[in-house]
Protein backbone atom coordinates (compact mmCIF):
# COMPACT_ATOMS: atom_id res chain seq x y z
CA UNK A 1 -23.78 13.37 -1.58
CA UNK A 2 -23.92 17.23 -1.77
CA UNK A 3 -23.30 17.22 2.26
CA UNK A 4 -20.67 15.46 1.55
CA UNK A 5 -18.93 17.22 -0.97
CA UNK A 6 -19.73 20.39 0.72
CA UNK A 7 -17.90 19.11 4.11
CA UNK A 8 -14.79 18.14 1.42
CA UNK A 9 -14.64 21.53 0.90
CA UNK A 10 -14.61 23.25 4.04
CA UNK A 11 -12.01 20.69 5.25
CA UNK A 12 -10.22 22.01 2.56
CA UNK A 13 -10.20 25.54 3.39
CA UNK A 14 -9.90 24.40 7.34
CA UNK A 15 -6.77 22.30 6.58
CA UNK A 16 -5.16 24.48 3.60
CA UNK A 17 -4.88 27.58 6.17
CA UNK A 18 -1.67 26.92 7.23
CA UNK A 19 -0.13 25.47 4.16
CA UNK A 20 -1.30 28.55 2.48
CA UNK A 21 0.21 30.90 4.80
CA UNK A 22 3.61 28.77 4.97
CA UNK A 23 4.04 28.38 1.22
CA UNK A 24 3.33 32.23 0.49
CA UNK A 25 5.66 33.61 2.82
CA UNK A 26 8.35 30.86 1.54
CA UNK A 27 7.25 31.84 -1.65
CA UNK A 28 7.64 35.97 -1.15
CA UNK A 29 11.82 34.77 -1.02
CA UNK A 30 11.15 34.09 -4.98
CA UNK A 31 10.32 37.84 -6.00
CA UNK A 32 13.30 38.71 -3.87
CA UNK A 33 15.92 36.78 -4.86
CA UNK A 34 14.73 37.58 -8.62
CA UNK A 35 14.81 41.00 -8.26
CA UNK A 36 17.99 40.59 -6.28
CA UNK A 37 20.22 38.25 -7.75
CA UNK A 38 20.87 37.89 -11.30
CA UNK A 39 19.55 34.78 -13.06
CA UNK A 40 23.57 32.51 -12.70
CA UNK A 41 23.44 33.47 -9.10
CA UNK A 42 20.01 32.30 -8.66
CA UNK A 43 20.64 29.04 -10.42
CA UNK A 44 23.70 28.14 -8.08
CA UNK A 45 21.11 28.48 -4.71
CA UNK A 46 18.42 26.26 -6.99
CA UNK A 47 20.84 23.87 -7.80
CA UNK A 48 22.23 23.28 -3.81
CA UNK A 49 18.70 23.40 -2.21
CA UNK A 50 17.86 20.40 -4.59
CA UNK A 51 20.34 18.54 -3.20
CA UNK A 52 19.72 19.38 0.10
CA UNK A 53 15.94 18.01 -0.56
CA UNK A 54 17.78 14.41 -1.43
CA UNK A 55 19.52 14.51 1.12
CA UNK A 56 16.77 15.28 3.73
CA UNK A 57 15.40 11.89 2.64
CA UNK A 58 18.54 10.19 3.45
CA UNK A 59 18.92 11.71 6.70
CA UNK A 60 15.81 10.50 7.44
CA UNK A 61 16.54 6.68 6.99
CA UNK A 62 12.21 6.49 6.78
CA UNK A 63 12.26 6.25 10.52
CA UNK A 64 10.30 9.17 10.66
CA UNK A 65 7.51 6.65 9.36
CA UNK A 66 8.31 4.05 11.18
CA UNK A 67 7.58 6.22 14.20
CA UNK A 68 4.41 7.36 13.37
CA UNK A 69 3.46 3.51 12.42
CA UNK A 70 4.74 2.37 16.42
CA UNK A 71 4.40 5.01 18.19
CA UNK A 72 0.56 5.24 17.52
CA UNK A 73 -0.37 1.92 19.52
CA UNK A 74 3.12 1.52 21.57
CA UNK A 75 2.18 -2.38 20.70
CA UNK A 76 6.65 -2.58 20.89
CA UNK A 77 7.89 -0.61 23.81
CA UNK A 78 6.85 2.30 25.57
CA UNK A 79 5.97 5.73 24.49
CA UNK A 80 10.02 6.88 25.16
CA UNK A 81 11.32 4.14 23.48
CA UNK A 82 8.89 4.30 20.80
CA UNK A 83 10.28 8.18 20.71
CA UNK A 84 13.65 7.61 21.43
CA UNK A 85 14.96 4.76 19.33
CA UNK A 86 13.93 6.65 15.72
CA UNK A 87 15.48 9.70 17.17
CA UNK A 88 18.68 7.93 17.78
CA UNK A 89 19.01 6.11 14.41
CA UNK A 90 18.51 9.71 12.71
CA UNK A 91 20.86 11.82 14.43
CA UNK A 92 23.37 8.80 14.62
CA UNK A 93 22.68 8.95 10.36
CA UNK A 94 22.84 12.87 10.27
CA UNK A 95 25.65 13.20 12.50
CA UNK A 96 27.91 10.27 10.27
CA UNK A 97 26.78 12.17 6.66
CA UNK A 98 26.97 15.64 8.09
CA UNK A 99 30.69 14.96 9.21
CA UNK A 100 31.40 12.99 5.65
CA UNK A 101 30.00 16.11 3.57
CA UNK A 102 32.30 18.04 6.33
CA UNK A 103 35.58 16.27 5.12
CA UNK A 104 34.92 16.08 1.73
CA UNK A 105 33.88 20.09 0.56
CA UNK A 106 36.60 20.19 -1.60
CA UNK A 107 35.37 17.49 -3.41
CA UNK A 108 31.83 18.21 -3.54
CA UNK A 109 32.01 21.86 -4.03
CA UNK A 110 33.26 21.33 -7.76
CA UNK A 111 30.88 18.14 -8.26
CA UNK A 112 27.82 20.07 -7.56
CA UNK A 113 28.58 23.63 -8.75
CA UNK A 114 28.27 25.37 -5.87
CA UNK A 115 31.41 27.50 -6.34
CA UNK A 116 32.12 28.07 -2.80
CA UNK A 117 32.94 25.54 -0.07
CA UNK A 118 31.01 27.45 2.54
CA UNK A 119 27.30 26.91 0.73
CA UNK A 120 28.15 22.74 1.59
CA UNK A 121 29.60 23.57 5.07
CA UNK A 122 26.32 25.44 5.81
CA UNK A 123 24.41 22.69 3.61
CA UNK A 124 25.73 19.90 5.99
CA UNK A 125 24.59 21.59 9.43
CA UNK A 126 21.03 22.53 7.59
CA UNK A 127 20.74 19.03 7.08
CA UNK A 128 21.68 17.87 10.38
CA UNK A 129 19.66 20.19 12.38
CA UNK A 130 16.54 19.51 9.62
CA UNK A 131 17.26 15.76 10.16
CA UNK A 132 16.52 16.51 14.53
CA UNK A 133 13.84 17.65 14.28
CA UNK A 134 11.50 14.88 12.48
CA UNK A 135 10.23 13.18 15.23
CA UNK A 136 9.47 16.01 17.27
CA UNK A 137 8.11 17.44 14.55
CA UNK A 138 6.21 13.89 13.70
CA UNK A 139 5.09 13.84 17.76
CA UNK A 140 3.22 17.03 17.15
CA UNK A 141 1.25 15.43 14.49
CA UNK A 142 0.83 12.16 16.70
CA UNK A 143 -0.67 14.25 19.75
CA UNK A 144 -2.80 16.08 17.50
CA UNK A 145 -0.93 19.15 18.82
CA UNK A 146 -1.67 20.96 15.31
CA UNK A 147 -1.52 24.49 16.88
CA UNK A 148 1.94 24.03 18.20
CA UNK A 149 3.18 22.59 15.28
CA UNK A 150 1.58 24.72 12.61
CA UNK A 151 3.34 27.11 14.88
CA UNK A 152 6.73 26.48 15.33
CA UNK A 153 6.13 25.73 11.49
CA UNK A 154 5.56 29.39 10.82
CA UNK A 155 8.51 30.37 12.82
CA UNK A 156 11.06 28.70 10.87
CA UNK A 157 9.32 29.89 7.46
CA UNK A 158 9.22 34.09 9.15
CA UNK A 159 13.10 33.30 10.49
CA UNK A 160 13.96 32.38 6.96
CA UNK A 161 12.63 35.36 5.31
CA UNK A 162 13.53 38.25 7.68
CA UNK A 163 16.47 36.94 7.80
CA UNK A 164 17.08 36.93 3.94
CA UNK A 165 15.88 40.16 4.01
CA UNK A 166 18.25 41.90 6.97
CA UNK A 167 21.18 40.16 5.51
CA UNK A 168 20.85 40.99 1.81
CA UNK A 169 19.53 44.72 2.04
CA UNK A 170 21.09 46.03 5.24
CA UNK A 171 24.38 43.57 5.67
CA UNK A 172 24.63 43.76 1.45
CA UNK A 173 25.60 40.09 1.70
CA UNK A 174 25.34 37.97 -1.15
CA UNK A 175 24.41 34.21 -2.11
CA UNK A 176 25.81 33.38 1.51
CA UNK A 177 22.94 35.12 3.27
CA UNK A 178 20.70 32.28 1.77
CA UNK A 179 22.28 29.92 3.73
CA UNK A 180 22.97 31.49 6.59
CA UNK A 181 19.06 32.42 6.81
CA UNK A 182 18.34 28.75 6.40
CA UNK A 183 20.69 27.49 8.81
CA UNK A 184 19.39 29.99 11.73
CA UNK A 185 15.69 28.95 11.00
CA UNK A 186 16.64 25.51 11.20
CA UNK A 187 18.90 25.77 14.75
CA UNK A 188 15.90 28.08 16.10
CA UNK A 189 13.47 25.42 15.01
CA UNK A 190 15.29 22.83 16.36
CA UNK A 191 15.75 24.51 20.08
CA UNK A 192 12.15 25.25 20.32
CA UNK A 193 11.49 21.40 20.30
CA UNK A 194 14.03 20.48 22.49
CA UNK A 195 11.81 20.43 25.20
CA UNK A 196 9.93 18.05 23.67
CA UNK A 197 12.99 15.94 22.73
CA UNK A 198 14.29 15.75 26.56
CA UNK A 199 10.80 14.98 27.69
CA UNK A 200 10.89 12.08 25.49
CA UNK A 201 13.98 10.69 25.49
CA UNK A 202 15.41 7.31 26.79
CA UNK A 203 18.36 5.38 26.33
CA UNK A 204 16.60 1.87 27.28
CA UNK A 205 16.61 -0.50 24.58
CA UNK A 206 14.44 -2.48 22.96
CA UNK A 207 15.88 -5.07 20.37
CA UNK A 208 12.28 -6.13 19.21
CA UNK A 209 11.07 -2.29 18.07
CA UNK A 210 14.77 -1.77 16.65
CA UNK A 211 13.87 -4.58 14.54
CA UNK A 212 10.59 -3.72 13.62
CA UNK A 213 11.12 0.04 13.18
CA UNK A 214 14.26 -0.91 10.55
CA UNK A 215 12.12 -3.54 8.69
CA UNK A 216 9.28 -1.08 8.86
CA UNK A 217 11.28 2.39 7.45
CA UNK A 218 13.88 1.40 5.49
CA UNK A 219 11.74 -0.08 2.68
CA UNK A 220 10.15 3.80 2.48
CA UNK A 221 13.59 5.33 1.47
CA UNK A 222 13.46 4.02 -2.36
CA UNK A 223 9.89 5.40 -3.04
CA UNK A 224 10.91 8.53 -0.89
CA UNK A 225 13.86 9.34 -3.39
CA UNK A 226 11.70 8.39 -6.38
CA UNK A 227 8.93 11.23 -4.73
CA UNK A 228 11.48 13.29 -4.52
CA UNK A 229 13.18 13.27 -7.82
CA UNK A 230 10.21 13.94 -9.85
CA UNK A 231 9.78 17.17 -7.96
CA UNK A 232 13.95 18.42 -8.26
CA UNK A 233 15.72 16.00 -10.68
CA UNK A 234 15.64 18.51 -13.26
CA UNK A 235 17.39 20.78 -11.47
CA UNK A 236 20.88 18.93 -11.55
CA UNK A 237 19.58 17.25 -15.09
CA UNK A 238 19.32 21.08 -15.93
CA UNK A 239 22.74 22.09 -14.64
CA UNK A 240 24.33 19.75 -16.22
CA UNK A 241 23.20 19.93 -19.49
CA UNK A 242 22.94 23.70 -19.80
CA UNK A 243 24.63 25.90 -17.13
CA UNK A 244 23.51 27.84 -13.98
CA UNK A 245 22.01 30.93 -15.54
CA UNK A 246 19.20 28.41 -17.39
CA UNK A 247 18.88 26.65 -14.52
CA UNK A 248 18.00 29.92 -12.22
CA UNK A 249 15.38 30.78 -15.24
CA UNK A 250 13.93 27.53 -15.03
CA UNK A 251 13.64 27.31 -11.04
CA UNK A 252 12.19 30.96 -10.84
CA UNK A 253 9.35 29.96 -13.18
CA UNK A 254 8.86 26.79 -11.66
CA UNK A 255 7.73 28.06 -8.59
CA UNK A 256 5.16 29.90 -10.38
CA UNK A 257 3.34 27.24 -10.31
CA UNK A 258 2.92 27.39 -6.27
CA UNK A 259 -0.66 29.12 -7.46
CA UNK A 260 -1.52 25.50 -8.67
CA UNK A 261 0.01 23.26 -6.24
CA UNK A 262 -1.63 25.21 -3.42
CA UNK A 263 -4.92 23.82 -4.49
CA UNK A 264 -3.60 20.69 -4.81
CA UNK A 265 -1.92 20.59 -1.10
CA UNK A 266 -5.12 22.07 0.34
CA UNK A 267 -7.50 19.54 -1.51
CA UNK A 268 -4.79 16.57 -0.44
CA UNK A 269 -4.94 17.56 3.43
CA UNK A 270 -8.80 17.66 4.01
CA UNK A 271 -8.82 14.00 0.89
CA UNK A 272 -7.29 11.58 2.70
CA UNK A 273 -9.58 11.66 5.82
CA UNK A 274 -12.06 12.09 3.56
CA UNK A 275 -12.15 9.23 1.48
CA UNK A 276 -10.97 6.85 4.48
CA UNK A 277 -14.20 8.06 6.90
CA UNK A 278 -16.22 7.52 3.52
CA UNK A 279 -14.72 4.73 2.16
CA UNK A 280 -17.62 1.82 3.02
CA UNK A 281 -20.68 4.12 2.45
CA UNK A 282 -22.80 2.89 -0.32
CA UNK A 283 -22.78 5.57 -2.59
CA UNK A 284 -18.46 6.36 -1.85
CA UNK A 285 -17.58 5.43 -5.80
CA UNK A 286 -20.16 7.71 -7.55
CA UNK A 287 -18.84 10.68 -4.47
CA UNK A 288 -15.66 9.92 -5.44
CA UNK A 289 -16.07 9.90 -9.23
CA UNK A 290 -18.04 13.46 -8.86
CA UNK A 291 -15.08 14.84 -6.34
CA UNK A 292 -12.56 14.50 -8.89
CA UNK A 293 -15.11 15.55 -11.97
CA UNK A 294 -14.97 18.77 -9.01
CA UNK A 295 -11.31 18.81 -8.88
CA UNK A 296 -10.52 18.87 -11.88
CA UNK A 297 -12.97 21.26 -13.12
CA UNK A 298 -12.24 23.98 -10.08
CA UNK A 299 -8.22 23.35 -11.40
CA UNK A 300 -8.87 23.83 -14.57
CA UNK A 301 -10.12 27.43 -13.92
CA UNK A 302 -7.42 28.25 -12.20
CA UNK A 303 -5.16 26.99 -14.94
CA UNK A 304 -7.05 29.06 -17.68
CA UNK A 305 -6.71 32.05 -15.89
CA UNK A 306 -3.14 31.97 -14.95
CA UNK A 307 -1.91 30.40 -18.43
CA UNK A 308 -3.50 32.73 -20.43
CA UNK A 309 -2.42 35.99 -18.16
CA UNK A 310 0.85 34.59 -16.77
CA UNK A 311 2.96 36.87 -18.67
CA UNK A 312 1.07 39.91 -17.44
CA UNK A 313 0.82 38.54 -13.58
CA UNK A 314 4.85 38.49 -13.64
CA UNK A 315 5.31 42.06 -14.24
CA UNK A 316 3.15 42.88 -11.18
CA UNK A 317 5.03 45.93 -10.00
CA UNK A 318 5.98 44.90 -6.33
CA UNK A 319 5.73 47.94 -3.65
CA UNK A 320 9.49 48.02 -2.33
CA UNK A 321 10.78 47.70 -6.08
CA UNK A 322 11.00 45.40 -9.03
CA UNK A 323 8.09 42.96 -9.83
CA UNK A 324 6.52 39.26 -8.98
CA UNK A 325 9.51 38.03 -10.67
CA UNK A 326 12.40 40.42 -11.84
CA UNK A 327 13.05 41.02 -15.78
CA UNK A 328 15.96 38.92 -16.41
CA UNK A 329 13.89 35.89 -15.43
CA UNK A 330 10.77 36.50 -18.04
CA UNK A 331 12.24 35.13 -20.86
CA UNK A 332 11.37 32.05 -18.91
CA UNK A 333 7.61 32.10 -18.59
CA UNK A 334 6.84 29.83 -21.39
CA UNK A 335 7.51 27.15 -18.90
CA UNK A 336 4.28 28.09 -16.27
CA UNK A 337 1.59 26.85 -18.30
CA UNK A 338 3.02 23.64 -18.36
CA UNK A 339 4.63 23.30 -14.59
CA UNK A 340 0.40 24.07 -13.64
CA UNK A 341 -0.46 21.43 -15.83
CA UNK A 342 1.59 19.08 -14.31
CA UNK A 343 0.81 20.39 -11.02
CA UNK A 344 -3.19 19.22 -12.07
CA UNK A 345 -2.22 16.23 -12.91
CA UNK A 346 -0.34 15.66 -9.62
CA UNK A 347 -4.30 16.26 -8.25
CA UNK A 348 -6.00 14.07 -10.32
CA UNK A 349 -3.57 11.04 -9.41
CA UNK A 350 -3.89 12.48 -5.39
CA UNK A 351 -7.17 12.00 -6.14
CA UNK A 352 -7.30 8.61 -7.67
CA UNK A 353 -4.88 7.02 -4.79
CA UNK A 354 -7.90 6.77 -2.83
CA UNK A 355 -8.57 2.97 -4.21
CA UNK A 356 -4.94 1.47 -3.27
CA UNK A 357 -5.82 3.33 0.25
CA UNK A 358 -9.23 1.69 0.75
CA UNK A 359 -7.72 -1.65 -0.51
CA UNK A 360 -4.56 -1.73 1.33
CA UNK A 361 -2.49 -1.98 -2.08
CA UNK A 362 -0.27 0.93 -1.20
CA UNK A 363 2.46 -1.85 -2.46
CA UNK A 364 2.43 -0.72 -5.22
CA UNK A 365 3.02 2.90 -5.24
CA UNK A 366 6.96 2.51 -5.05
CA UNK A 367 6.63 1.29 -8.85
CA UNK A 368 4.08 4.38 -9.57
CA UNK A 369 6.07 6.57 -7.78
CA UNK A 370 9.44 5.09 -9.88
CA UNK A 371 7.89 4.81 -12.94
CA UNK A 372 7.76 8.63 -12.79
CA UNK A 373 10.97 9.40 -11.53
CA UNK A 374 12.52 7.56 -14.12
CA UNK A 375 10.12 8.74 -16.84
CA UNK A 376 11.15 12.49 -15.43
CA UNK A 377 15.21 11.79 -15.83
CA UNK A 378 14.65 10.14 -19.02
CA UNK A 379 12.48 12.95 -20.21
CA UNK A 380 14.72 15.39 -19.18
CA UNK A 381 17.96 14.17 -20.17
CA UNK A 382 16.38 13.52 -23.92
CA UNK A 383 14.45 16.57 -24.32
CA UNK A 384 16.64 19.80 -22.24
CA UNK A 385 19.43 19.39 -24.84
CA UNK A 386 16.96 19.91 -27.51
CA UNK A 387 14.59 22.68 -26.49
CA UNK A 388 16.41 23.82 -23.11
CA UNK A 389 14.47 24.47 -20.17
CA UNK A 390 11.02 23.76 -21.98
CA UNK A 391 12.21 20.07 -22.05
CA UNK A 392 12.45 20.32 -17.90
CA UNK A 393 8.47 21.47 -17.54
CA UNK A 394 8.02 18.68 -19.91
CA UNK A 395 9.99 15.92 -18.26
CA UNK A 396 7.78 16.90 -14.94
CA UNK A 397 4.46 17.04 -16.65
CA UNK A 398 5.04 13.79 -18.43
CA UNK A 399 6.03 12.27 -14.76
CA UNK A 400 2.77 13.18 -13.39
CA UNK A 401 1.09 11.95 -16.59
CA UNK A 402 2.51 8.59 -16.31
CA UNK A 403 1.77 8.33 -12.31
CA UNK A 404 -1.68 9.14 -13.24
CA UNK A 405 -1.95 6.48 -15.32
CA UNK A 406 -0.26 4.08 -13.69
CA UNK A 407 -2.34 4.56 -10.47
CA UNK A 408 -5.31 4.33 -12.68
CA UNK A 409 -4.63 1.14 -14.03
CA UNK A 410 -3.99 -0.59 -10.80
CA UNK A 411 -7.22 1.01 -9.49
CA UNK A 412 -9.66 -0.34 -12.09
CA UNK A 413 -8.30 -3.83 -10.70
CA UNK A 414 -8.86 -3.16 -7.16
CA UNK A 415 -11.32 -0.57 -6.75
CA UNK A 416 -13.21 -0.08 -10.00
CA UNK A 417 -15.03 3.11 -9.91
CA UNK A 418 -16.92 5.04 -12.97
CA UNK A 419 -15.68 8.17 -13.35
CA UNK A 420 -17.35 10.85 -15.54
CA UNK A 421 -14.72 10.21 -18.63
CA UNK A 422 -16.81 12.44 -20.84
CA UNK A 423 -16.95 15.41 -18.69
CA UNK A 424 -13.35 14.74 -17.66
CA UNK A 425 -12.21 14.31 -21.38
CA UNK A 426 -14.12 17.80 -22.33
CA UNK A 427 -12.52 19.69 -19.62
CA UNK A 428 -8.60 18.53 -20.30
CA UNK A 429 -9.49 19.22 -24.00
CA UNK A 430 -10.51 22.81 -22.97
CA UNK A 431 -6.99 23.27 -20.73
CA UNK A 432 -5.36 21.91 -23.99
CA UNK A 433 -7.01 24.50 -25.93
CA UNK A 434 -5.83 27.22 -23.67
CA UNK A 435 -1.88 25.85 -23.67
CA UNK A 436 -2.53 26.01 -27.94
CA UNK A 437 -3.93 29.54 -27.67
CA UNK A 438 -0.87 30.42 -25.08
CA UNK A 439 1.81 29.60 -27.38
CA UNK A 440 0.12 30.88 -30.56
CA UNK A 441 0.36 34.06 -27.90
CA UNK A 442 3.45 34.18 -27.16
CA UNK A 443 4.97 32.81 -30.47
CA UNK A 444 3.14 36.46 -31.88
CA UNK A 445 0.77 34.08 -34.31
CA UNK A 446 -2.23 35.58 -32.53
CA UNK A 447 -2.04 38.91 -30.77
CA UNK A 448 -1.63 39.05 -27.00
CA UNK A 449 -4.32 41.80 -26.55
CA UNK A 450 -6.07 42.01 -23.10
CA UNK A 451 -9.10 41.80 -25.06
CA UNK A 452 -8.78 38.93 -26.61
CA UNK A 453 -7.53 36.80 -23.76
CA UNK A 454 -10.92 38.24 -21.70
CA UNK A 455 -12.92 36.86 -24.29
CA UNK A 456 -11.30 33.45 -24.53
CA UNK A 457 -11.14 33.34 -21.16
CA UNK A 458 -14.79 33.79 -20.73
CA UNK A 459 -15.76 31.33 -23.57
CA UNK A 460 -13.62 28.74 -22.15
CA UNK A 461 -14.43 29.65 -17.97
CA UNK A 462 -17.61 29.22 -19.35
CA UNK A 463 -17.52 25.52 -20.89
CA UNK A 464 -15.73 24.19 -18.23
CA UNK A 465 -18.18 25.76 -15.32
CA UNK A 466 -21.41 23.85 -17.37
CA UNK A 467 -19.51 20.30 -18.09
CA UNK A 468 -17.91 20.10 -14.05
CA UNK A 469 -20.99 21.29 -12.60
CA UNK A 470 -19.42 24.15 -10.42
CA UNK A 471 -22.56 26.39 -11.73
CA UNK A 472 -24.11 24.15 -8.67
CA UNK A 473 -21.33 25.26 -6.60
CA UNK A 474 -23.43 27.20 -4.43
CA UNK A 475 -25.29 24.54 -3.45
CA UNK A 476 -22.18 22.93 -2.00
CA UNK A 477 -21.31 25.57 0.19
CA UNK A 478 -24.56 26.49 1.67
CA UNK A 479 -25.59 26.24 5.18
């Protein structure tokens, strides 16, 4: 089992490279446009870019899985049609809802709060470009081509930010130069894979795969959204309850918690193959129940360390100017411990979707998946106008919290496995502690000394190492 676990977690590192790299310099854009931008300014960028991530799920019509689920056997068609056909459907979709945003800016402008038609002009042709360049992107992935794409990946992300950069400090543009920086990464991206596109393309039909690939995808679009709104909702719910200054707080703290959901992208790329090659070995429940026991102990020391020194970490002084976040956005930093909380949670039920994998129940993730979304909105529309932003971090952290459940439930039907409760219980209690001794913190009810938090941070680093096990850690990574 220790083999095992140890091979978990250099796939880990192996296939969290790239995500790591990609995320951080996407994330670098946050201390800018802090330090840049003041907090109403911010808010109005949040507020369109969560749109935009609906919309990129509409664009897609699902057909991005359906290709992956044909186009891997070519049991319908050939390779080109098998290509060509989802290709069509999107940019026939993009180019329809691209040209509809087109004539209606001067209705949506107001309805969304972007205060100037251009952001949706630039929004629509982000989308449409975006929308291209799924199934090349999805061919990539098909071919195994993971240099290339990881690649071309990286491009976009290094296009976005130098051209943020350029535009805002030497041009002295403004919010435009967000979108315009988007829009050129997106057209770049989209012209490096049009080789691949031409290669691919064919305009012979084939009734039978349209068939199949539209019963297939469209079914994905409802649990897509639902995905989706758990991680943005409460950015509109947020702007429309309070106003875009509280909603640029919110989003700049938010993505603080990028520290967590790293870990929880890396451990999700190197899982699934994981559990699937592992999934009929005799002793794959007991691995499983000690992989999460793993996870969530490794998380929670994360989480301890960031919640408890958060408010420090944010006044990093940065080398150009300013720091990790810029001053007008602290006042929001109450919010991290709970967005990496959530973010935890979000592992543990990554984690426990192994069972509906291995028993082909995947049916009934759309429910999961909706039962958070709606427990989010709800969440959020009850609890924002009462304690502001706070009520956003915990709309999403009840979300996860109810997805975690839920998935639990329907595994101890399907794929019953014992986890270590006890252990598990312990460590959450500890994370609680640290979230109690946080806002005792920052409330002033216990002083915020350096000292102090080392000293709870070693009694508590120090429970949590024992109870997971990670004092064997070196074990696991031997050899």
């Amino acid at each position: 089992m220790l083999d095992k676990i140890k091979s978990l977690s250099k796939q880990t590192l192996i296939y969290g490279t790239s995500t790591i790299i990609g995320r951080f310099l996407n994330f670098i854009l946050v201390p800018f446009y802090t330090n840049v931008f003041p907090p109403s300014e911010y808010g109005i960028v949040a507020v369109v870019f969560a749109y935009i991530a609906f919309f990129n799920i509409i664009y897609s019509l699902g057909f991005e899985a359906g290709y992956f689920r044909f186009a891997s056997s070519n049991e319908i068609g050939n390779e080109k049609q098998n290509f060509s056909h989802p290709f069509f459907v999107i940019l026939v979709n993009a180019f329809l809802l691209s040209s509809l945003i087109l004539l209606s800016t001067g209705f949506i402008t107001p309805l969304i709060g972007a205060k100037d038609q251009s952001f949706v002009v630039y929004s629509a042709f982000i989308l449409f470009f975006d929308a291209l360049s799924l199934v090349p992107f999805a061919y990539l992935r098909l071919k195994n081509k993971a240099t290339v794409f990881v690649t071309i990946k990286l491009v976009n992300i290094i296009v976005n930010v130098a051209m943020n950069l350029v535009l805002v400090l030497i041009f002295k543009m403004g919010l435009e130069a967000v979108f315009i920086s988007n829009l050129v990464a997106s057209l770049i991206t989209l012209l490096i894979l049009l080789p691949i596109i031409l290669r691919n393309i064919t305009f012979e039909y084939h009734k039978e795969l349209m068939a199949e690939l539209r019963r297939f995808s469209l079914p994905y679009l409802p649990a897509a959204l639902a995905s989706m709104a758990i991680q943005v909702i409460n950015i509109p719910i947020t702007k429309y309850l309070t106003d875009d200054r509280s909603v640029g707080i919110y989003n700049a703290n938010y993505r603080l918690g990028i520290f967590m959901m790293l870990i929880v992208s890396m451990f999700e790329y190197a899982w699934r193959p994981f559990f699937l090659n592992n999934a009929k070995e005799p002793d794959a429940k007991p691995l499983f129940a000690k992989v999460l026991t793993i996870f969530v102990g490794a998380s929670s020391i994360l989480f301890i360390l960031l919640t408890l020194f958060i408010p420090d970490i944010i006044k990093t002084p940065l080398p150009f100017k300013g720091h990790l976040i810029g001053e007008k956005y602290w006042n929001g930093v109450f919010i991290v411990p709970l967005i990496l909380f959530a973010y935890m949670f979000l592992g543990i039920y990554t984690n426990l979707i192994a069972g509906i994998y291995i028993e082909k129940k995947t049916k009934y993730l759309p429910a999961i998946t909706g039962a958070g979304a709606a427990a989010n909105i709800v969440s959020g529309f009850v609890l924002i106008p009462v304690i502001g932003i706070m009520g956003g971090a915990w709309a999403v952290l009840i979300s996860y919290v109810v997805m975690t459940i839920g998935i639990y439930i329907v595994n101890r039907k399907y794929f019953p496995v014992e986890y270590e409760k006890l252990k598990i219980a312990i460590i959450l209690t500890v994370d609680v502690i640290t979230l109690i001794m946080f806002y005792l913190m920052w409330n002033g009810n216990v002083p915020a000394s350096i000292f102090l938090k080392a000293i709870i941070t070693i009694i508590l680093l120090s429970i949590v190492f024992y109870v997971s096990g990670l004092w064997k850690a070196g074990k696991l990574l031997k050899g």
